[in-house]
Protein backbone atom coordinates (compact mmCIF):
# COMPACT_ATOMS: atom_id res chain seq x y z
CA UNK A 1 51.28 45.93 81.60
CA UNK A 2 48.94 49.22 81.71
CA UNK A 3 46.98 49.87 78.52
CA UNK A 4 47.57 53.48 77.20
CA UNK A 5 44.17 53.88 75.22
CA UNK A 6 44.74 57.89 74.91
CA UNK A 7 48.01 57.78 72.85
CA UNK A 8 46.20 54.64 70.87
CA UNK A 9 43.28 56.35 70.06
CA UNK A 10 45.74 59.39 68.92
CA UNK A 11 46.91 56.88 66.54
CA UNK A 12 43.66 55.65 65.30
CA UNK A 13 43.15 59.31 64.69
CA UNK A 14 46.54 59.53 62.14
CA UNK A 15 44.65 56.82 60.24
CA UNK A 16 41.72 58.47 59.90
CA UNK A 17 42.89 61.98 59.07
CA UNK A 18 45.68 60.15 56.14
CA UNK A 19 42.13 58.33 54.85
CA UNK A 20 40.65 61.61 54.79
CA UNK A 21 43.49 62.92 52.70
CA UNK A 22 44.92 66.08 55.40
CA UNK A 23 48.18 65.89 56.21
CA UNK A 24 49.70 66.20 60.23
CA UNK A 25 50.61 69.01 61.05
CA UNK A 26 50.15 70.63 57.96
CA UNK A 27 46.25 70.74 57.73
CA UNK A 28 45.61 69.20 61.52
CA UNK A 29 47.16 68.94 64.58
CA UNK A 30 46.95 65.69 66.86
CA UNK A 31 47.92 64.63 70.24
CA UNK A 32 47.89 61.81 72.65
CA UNK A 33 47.39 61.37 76.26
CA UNK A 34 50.12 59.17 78.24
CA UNK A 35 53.40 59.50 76.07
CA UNK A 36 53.43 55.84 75.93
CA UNK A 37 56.60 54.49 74.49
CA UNK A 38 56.08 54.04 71.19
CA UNK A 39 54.48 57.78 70.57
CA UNK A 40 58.12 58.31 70.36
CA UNK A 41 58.90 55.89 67.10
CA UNK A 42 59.23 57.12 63.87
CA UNK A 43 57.12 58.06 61.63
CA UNK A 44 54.85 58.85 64.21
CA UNK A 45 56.23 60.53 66.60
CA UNK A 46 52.97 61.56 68.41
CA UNK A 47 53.13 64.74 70.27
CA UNK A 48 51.39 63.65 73.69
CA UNK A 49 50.96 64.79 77.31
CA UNK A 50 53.20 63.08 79.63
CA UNK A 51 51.49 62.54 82.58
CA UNK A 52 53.99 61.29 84.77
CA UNK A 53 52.83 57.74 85.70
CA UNK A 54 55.90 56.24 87.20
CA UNK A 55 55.87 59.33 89.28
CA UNK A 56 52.80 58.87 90.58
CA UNK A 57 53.31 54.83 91.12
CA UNK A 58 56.49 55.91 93.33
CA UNK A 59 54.08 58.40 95.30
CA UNK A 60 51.71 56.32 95.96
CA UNK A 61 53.93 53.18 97.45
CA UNK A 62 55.64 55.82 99.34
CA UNK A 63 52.36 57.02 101.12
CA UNK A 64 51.11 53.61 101.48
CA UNK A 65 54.01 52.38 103.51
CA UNK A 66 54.24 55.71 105.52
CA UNK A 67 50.71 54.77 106.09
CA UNK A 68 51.29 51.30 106.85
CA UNK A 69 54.22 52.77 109.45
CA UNK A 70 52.31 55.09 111.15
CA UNK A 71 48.18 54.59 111.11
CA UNK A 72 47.42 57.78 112.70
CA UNK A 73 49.80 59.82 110.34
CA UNK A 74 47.55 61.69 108.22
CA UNK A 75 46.55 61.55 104.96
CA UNK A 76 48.96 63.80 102.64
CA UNK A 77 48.23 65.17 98.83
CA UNK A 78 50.71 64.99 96.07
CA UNK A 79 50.40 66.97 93.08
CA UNK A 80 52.23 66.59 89.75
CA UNK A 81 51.65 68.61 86.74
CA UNK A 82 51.48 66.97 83.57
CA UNK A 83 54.37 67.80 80.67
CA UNK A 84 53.15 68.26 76.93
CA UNK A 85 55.97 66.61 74.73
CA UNK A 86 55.93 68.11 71.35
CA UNK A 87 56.91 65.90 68.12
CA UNK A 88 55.98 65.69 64.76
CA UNK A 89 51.72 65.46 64.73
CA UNK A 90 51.46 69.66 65.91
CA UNK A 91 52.20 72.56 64.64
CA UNK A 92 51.37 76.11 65.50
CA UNK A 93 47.93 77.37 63.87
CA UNK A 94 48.39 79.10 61.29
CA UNK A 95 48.51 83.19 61.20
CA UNK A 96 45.15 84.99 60.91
């Protein structure tokens, strides 16, 4: 099972911001990296950049085997862009 540190660390962060008595979104804004699973629960629901893994893990089998079928086929370049999901830790700063 892949470890999602960014999204953990994002969480780690909630802590620390609740210790220091600000309040998400309200006073700070905080997202994660990875929109693991549970960045979706409640309470949390951690906004967090989804950065399409099981796209990428379908890619790259793909270009293996075409690989593995064809040796001289040359080498190709994917690119994915990554999606920010918003939730409940951002909000929009505030007006100047």
């Amino acid at each position: 099972m892949p470890v999602h540190v960014a999204d953990i660390v994002a969480m780690g962060a909630l802590d620390a911001i609740a210790e220091a008595g600000l309040r998400v979104p309200q006073d700070i804004s905080v997202a994660g990296y990875d929109n693991t699973t549970f960045a979706a629960f409640r309470p949390i629901s951690l906004t967090s950049v989804d950065q399409a893994g099981h796209q990428i893990g379908a890619n790259a089998a793909r270009l293996l085997l075409d690989r593995i079928a064809d040796r001289q086929r040359p080498a190709a370049q994917v690119r994915l862009s990554p999606t920010l999901v918003a939730r409940h830790t951002t909000a929009p700063p505030p007006a100047p």
